[in-house]
PDB file of N, CA and C in Angstrom:
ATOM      1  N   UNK A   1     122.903  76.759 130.193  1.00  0.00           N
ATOM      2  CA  UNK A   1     122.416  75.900 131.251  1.00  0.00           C
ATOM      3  C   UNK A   1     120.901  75.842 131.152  1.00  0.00           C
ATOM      4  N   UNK A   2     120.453  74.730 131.146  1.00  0.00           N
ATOM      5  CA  UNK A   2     118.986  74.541 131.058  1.00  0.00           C
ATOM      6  C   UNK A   2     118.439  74.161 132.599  1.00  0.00           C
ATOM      7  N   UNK A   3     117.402  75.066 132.516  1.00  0.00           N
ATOM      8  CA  UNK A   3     116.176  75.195 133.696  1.00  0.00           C
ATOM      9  C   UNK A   3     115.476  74.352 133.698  1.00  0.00           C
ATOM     10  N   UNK A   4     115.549  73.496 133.024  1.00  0.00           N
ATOM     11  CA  UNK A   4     114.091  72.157 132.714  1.00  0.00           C
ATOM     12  C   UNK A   4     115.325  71.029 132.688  1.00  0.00           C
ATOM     13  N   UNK A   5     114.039  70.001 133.333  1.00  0.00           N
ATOM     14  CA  UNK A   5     114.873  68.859 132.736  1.00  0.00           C
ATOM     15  C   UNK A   5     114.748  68.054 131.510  1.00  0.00           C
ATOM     16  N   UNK A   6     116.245  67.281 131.407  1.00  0.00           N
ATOM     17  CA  UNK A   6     116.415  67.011 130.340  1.00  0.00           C
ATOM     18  C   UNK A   6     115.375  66.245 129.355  1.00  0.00           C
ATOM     19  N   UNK A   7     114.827  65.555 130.181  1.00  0.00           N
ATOM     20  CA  UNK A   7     113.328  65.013 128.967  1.00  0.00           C
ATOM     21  C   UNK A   7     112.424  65.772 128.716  1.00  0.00           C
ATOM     22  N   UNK A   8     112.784  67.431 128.774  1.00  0.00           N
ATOM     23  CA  UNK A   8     112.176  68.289 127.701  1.00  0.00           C
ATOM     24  C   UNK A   8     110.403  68.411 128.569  1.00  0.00           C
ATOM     25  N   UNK A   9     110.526  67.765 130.020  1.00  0.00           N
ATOM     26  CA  UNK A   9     109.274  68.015 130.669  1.00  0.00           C
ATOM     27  C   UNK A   9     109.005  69.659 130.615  1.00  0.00           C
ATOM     28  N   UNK A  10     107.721  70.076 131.095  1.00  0.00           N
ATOM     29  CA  UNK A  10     107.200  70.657 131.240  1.00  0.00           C
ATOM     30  C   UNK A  10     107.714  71.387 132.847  1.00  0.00           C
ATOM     31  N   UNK A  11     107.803  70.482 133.543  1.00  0.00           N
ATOM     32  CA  UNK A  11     108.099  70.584 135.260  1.00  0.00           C
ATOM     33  C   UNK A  11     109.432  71.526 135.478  1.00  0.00           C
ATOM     34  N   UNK A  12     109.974  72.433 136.237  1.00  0.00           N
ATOM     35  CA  UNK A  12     110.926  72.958 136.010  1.00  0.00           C
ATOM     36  C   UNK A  12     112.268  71.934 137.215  1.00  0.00           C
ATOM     37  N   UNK A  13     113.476  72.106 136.418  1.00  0.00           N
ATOM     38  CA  UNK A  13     114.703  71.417 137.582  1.00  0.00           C
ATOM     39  C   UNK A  13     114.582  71.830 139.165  1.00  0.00           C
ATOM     40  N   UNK A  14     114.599  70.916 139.708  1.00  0.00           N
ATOM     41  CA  UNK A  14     114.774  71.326 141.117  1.00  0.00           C
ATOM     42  C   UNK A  14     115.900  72.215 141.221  1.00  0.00           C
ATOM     43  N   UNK A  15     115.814  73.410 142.135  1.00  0.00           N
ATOM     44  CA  UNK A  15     116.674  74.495 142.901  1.00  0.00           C
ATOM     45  C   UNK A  15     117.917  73.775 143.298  1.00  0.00           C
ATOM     46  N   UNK A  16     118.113  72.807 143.964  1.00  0.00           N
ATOM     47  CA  UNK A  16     119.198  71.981 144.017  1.00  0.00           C
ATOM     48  C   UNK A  16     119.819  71.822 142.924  1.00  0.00           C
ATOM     49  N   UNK A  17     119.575  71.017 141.892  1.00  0.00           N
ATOM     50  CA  UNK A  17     120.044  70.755 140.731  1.00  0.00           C
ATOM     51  C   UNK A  17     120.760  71.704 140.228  1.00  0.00           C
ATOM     52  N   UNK A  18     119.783  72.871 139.826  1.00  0.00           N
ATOM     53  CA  UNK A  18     120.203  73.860 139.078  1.00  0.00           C
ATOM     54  C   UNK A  18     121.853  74.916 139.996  1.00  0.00           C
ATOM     55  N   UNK A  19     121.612  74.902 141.644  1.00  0.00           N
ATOM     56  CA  UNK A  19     122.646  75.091 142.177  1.00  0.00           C
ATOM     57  C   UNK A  19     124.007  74.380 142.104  1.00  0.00           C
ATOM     58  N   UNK A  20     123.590  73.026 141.725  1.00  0.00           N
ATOM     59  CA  UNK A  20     124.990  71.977 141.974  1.00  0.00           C
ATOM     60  C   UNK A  20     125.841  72.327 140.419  1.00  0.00           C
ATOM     61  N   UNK A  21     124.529  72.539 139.454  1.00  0.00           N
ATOM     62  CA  UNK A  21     125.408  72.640 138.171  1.00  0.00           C
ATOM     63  C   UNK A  21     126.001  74.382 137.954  1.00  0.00           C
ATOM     64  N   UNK A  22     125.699  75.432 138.675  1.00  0.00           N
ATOM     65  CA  UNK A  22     125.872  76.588 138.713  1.00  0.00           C
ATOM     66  C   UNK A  22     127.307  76.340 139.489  1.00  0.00           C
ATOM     67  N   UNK A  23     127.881  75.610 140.656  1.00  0.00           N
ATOM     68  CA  UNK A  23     128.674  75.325 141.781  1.00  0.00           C
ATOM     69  C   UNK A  23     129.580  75.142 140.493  1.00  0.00           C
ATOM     70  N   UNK A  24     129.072  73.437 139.648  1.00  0.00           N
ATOM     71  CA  UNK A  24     130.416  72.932 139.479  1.00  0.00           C
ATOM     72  C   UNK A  24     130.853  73.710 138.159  1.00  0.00           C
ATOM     73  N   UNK A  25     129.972  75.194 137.361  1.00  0.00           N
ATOM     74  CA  UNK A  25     130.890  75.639 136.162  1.00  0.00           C
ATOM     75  C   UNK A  25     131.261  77.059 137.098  1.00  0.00           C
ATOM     76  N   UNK A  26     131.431  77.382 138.524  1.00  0.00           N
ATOM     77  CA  UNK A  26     131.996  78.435 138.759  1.00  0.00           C
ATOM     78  C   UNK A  26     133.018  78.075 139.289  1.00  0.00           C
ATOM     79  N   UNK A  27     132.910  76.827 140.090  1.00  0.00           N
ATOM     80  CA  UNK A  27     134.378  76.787 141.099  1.00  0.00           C
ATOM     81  C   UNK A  27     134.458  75.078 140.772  1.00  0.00           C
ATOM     82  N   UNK A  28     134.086  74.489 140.193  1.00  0.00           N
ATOM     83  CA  UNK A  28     134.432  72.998 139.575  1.00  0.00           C
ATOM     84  C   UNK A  28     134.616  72.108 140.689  1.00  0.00           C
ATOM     85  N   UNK A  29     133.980  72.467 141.560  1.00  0.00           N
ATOM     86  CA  UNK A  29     132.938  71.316 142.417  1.00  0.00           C
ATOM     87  C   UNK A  29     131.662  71.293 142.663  1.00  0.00           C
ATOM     88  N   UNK A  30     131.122  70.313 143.105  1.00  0.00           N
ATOM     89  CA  UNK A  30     129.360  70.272 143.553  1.00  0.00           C
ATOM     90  C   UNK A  30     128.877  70.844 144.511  1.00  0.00           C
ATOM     91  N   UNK A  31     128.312  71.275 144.986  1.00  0.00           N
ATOM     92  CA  UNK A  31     127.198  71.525 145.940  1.00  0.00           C
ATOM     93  C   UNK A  31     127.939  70.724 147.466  1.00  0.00           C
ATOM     94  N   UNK A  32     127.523  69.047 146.802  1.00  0.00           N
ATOM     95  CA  UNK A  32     127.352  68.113 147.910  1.00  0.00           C
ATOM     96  C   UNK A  32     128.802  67.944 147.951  1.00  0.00           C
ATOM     97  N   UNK A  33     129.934  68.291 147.549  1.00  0.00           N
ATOM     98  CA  UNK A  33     131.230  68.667 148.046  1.00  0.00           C
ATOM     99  C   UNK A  33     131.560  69.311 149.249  1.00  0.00           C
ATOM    100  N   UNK A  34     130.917  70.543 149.540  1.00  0.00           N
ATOM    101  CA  UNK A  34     131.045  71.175 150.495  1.00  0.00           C
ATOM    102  C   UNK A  34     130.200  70.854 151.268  1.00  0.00           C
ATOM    103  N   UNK A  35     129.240  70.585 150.943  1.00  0.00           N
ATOM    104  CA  UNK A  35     128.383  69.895 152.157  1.00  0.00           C
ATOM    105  C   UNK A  35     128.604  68.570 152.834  1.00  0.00           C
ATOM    106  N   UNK A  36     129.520  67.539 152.326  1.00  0.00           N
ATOM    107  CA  UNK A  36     130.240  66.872 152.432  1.00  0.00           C
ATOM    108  C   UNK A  36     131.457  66.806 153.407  1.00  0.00           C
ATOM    109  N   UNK A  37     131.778  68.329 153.517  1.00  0.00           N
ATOM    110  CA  UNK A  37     132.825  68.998 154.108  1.00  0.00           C
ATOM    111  C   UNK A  37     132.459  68.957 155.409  1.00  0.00           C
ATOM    112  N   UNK A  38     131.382  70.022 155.603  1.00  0.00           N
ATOM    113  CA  UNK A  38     130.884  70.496 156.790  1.00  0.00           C
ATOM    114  C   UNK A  38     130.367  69.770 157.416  1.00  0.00           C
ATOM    115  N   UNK A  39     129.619  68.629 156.743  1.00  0.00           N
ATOM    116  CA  UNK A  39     128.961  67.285 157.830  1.00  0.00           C
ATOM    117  C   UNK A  39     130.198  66.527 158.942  1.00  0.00           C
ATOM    118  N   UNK A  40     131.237  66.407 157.989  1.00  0.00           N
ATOM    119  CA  UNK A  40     132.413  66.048 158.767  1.00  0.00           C
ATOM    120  C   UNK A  40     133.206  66.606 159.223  1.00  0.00           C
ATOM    121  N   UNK A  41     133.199  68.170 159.048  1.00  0.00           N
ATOM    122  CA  UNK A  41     133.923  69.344 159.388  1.00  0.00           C
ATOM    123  C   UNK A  41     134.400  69.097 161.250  1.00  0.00           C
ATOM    124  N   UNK A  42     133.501  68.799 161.715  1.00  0.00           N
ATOM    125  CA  UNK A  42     134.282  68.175 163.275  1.00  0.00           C
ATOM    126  C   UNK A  42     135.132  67.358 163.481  1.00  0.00           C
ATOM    127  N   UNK A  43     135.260  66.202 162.633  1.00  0.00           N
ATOM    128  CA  UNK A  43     136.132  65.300 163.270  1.00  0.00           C
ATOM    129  C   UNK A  43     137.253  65.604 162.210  1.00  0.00           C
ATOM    130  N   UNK A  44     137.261  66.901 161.092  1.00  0.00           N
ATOM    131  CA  UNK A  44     138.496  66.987 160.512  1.00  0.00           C
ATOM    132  C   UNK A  44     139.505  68.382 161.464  1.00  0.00           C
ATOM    133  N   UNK A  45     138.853  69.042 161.994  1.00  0.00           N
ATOM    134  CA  UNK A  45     139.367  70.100 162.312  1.00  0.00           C
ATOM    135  C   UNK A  45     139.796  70.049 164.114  1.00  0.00           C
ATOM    136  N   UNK A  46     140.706  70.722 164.895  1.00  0.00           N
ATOM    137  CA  UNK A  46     140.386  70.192 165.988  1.00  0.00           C
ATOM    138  C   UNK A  46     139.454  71.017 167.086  1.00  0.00           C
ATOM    139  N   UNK A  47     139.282  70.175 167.945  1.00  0.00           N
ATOM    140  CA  UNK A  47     138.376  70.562 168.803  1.00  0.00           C
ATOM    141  C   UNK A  47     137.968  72.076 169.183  1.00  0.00           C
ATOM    142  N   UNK A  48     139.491  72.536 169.650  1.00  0.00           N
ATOM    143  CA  UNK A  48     139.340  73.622 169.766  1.00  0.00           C
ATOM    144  C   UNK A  48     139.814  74.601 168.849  1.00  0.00           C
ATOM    145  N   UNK A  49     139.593  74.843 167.745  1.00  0.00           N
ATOM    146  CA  UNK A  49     139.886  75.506 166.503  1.00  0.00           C
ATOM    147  C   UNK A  49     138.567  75.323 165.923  1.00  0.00           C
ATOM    148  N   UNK A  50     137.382  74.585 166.622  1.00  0.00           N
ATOM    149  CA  UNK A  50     135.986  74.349 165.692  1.00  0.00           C
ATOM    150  C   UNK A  50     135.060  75.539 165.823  1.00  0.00           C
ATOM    151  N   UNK A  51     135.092  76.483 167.139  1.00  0.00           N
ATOM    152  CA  UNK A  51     133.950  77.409 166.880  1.00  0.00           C
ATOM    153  C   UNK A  51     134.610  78.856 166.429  1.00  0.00           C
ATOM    154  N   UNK A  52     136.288  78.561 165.745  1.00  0.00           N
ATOM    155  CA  UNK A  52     136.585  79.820 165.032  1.00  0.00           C
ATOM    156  C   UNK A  52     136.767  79.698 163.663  1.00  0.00           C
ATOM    157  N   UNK A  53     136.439  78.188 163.031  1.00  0.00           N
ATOM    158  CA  UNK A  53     136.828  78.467 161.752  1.00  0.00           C
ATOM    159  C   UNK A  53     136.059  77.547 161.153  1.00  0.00           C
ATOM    160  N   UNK A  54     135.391  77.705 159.281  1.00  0.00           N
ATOM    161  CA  UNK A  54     134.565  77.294 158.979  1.00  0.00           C
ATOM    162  C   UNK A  54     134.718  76.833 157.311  1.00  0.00           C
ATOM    163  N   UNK A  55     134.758  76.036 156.823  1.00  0.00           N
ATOM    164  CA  UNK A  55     135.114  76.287 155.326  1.00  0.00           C
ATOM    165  C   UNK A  55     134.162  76.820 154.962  1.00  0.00           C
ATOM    166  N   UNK A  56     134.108  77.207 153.933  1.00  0.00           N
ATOM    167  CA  UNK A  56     133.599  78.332 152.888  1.00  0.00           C
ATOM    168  C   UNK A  56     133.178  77.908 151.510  1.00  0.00           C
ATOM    169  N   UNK A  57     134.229  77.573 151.003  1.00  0.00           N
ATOM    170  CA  UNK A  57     134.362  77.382 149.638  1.00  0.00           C
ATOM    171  C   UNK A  57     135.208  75.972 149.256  1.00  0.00           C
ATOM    172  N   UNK A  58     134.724  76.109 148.109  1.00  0.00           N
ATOM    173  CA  UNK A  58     135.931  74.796 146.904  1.00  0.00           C
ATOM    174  C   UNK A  58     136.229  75.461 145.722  1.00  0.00           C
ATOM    175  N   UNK A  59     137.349  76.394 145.477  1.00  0.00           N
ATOM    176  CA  UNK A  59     137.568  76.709 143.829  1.00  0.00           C
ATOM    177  C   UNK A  59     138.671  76.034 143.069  1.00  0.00           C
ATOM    178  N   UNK A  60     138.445  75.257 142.335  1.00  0.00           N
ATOM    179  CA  UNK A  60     140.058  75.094 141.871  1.00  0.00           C
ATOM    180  C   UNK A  60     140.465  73.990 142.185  1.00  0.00           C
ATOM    181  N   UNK A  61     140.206  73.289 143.281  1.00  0.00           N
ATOM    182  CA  UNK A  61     140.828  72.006 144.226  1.00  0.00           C
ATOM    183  C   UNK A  61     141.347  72.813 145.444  1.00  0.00           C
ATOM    184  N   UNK A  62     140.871  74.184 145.382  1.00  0.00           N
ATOM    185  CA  UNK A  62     141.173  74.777 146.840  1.00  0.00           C
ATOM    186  C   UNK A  62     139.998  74.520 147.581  1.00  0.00           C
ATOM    187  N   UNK A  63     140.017  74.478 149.013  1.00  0.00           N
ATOM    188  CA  UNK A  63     139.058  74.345 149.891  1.00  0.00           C
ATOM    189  C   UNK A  63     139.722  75.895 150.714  1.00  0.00           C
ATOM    190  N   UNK A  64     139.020  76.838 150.888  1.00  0.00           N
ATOM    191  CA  UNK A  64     139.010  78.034 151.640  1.00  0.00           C
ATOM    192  C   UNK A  64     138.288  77.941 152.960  1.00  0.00           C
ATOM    193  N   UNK A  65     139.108  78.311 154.326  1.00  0.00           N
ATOM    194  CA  UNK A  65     138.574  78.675 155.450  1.00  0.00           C
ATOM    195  C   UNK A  65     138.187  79.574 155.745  1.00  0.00           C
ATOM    196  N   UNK A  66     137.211  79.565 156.561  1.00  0.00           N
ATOM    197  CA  UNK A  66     137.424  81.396 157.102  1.00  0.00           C
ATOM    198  C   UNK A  66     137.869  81.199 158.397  1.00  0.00           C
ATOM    199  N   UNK A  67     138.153  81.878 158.836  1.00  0.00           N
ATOM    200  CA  UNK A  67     138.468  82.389 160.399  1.00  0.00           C
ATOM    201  C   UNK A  67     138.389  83.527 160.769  1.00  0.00           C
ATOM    202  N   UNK A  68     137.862  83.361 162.257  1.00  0.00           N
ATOM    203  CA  UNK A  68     137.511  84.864 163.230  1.00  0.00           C
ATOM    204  C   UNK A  68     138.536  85.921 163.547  1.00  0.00           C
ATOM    205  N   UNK A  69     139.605  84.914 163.616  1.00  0.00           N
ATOM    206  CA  UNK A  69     140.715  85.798 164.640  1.00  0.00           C
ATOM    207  C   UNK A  69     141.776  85.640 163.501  1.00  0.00           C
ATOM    208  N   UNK A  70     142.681  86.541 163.738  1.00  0.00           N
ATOM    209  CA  UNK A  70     143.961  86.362 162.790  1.00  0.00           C
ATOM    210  C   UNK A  70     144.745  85.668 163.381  1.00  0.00           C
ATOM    211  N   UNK A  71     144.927  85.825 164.926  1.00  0.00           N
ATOM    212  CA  UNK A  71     145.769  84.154 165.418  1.00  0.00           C
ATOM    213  C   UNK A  71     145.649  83.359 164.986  1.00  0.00           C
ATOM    214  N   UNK A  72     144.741  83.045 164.333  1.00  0.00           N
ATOM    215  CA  UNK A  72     144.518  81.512 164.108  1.00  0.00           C
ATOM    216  C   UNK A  72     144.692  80.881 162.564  1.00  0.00           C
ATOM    217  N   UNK A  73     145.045  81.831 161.999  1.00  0.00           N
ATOM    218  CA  UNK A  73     145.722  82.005 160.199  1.00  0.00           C
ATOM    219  C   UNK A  73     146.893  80.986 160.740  1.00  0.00           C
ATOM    220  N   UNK A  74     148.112  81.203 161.335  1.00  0.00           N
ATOM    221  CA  UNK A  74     149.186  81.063 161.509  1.00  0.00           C
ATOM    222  C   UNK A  74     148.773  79.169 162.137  1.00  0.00           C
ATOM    223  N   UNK A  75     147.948  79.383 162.942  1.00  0.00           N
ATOM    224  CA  UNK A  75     147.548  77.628 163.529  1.00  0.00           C
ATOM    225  C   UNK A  75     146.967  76.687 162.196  1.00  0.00           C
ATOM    226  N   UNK A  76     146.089  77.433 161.768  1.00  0.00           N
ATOM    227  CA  UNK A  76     145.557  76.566 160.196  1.00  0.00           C
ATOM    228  C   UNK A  76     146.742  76.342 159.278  1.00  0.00           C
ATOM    229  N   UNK A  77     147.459  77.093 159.221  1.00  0.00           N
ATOM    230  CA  UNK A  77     148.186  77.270 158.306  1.00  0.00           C
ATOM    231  C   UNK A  77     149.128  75.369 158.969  1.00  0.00           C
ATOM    232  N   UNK A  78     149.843  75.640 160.305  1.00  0.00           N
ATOM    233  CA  UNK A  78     150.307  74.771 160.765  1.00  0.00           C
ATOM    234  C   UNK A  78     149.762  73.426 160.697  1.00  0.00           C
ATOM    235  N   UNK A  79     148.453  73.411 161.081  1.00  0.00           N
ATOM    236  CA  UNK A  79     147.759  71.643 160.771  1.00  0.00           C
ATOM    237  C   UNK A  79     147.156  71.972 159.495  1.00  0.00           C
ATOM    238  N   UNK A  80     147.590  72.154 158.443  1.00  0.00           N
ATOM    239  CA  UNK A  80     146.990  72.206 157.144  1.00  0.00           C
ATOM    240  C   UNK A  80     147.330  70.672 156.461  1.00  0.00           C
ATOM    241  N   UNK A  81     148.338  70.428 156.719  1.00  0.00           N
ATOM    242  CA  UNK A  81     148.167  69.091 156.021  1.00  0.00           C
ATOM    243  C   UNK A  81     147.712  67.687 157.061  1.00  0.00           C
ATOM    244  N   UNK A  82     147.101  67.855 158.050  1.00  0.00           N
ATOM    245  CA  UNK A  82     146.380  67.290 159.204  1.00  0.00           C
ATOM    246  C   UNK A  82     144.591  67.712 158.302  1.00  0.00           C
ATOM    247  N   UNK A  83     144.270  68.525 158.391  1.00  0.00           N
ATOM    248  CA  UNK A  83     142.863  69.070 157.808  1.00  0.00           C
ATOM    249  C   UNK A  83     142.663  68.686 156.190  1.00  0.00           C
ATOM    250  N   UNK A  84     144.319  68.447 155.046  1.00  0.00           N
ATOM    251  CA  UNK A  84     143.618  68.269 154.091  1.00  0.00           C
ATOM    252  C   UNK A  84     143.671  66.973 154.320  1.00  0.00           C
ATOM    253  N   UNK A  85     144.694  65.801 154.935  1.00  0.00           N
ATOM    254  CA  UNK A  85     144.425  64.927 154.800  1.00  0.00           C
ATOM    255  C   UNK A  85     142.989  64.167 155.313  1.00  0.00           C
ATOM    256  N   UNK A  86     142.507  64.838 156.087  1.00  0.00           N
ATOM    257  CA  UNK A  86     141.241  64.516 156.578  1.00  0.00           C
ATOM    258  C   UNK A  86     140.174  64.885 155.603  1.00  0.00           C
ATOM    259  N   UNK A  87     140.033  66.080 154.921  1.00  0.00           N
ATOM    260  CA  UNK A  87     138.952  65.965 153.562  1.00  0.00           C
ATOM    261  C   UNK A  87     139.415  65.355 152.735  1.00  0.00           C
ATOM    262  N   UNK A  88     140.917  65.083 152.333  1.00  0.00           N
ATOM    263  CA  UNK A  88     141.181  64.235 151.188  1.00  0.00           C
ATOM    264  C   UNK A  88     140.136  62.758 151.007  1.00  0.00           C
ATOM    265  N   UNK A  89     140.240  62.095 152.730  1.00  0.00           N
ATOM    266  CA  UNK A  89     139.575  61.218 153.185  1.00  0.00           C
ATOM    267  C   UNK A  89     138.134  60.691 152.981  1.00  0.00           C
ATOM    268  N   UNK A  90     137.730  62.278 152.293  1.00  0.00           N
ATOM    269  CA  UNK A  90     136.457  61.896 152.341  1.00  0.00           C
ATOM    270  C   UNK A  90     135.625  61.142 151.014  1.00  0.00           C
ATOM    271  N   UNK A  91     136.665  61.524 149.584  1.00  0.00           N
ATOM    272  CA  UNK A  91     136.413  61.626 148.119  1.00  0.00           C
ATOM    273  C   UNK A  91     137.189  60.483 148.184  1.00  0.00           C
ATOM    274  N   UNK A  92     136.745  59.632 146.690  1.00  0.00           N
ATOM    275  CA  UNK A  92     137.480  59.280 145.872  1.00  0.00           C
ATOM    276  C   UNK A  92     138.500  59.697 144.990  1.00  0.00           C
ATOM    277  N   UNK A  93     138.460  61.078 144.995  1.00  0.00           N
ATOM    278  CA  UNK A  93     139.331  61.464 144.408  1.00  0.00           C
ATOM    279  C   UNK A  93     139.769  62.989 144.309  1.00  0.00           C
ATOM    280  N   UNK A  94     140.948  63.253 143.846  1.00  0.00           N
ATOM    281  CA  UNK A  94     141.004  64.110 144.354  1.00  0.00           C
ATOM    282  C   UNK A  94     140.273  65.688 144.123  1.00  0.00           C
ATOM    283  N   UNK A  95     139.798  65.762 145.102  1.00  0.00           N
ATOM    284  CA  UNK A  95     138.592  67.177 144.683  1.00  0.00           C
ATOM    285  C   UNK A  95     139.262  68.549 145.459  1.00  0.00           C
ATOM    286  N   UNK A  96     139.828  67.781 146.421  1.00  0.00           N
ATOM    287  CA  UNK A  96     141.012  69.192 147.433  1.00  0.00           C
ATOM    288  C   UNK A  96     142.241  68.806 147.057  1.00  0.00           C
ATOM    289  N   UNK A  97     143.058  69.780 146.628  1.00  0.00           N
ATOM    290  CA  UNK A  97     144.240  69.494 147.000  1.00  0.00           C
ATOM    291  C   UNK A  97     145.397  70.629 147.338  1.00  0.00           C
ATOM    292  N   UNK A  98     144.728  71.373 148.409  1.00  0.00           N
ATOM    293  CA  UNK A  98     145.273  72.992 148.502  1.00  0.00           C
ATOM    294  C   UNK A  98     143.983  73.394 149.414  1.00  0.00           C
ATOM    295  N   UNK A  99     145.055  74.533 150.657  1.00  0.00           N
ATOM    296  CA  UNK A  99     144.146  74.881 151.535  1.00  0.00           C
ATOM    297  C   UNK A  99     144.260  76.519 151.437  1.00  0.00           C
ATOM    298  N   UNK A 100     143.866  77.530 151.163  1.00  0.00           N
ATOM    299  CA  UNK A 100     143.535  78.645 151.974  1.00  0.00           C
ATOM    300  C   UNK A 100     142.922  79.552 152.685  1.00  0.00           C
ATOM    301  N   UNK A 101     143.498  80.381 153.941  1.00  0.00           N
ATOM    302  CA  UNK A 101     142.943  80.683 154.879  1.00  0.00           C
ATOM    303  C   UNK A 101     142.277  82.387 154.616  1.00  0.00           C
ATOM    304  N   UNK A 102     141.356  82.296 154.746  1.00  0.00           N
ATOM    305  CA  UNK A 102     141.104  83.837 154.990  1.00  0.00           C
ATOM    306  C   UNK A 102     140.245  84.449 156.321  1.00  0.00           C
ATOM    307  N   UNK A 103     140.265  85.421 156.251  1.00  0.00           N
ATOM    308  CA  UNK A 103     139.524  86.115 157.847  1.00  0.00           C
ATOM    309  C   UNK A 103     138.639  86.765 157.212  1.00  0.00           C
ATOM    310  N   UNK A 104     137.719  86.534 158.572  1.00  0.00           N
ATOM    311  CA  UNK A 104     136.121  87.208 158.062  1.00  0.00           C
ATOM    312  C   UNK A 104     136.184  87.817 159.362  1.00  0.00           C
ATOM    313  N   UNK A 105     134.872  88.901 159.283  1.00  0.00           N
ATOM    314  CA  UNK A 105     133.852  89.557 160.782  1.00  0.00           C
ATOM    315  C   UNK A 105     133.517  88.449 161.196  1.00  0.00           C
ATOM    316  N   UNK A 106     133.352  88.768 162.913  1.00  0.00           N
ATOM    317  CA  UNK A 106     132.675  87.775 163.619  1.00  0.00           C
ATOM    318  C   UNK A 106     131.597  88.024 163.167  1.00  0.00           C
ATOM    319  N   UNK A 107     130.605  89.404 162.924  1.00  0.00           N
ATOM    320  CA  UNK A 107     129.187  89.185 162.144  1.00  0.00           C
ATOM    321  C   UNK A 107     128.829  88.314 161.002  1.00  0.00           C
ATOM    322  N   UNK A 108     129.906  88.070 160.307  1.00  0.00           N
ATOM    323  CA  UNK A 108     129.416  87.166 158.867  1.00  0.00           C
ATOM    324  C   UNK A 108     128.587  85.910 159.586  1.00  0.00           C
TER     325      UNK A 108
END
């Protein structure tokens, strides 16, 4: 992976850049995938399921949640195909296609 850009400038790649291409050879999406996510992360998830759970990740065509409580494994799990069809929504194509849930500390 090169730190410079490609016309061999002098100037080094923007921090962005160099993150989006680090993103898409570890988990084979972009950056602006998940950020993509989370901008719309409200109107995919519901109302009240929004201040316990958060995506995380994209590996694979998985999109990973976290969640606070372990109740709420069993509810994600239930509107899971309500939540992917709503990020499906967001791509041209398909970049999710698989959801899993995991639990975190409320400190994270």
């Amino acid at each position: 992976m090169s730190f410079r850009n490609q016309g061999f400038s002098k100037e080094p790649t923007s921090l962005r850049s160099v993150l989006d291409t680090l993103m898409k050879g570890i988990s084979g999406a972009s950056l602006s995938t998940i950020e993509t996510i989370l901008a719309h992360w409200p109107s995919i998830i519901d109302e009240s399921l929004l201040p316990f759970c958060t995506p995380v990740a994209v590996h694979e065509k998985c999109l990973t949640i976290a969640v606070t409580d372990p109740g709420l494994i069993q509810e994600i799990q239930w509107q899971s195909d309500k939540i992917l069809e709503g990020v499906k929504s967001l791509f041209h194509e398909d970049i999710i296609t698989q959801i899993k849930i995991s639990l975190r500390s409320k400190k994270d």
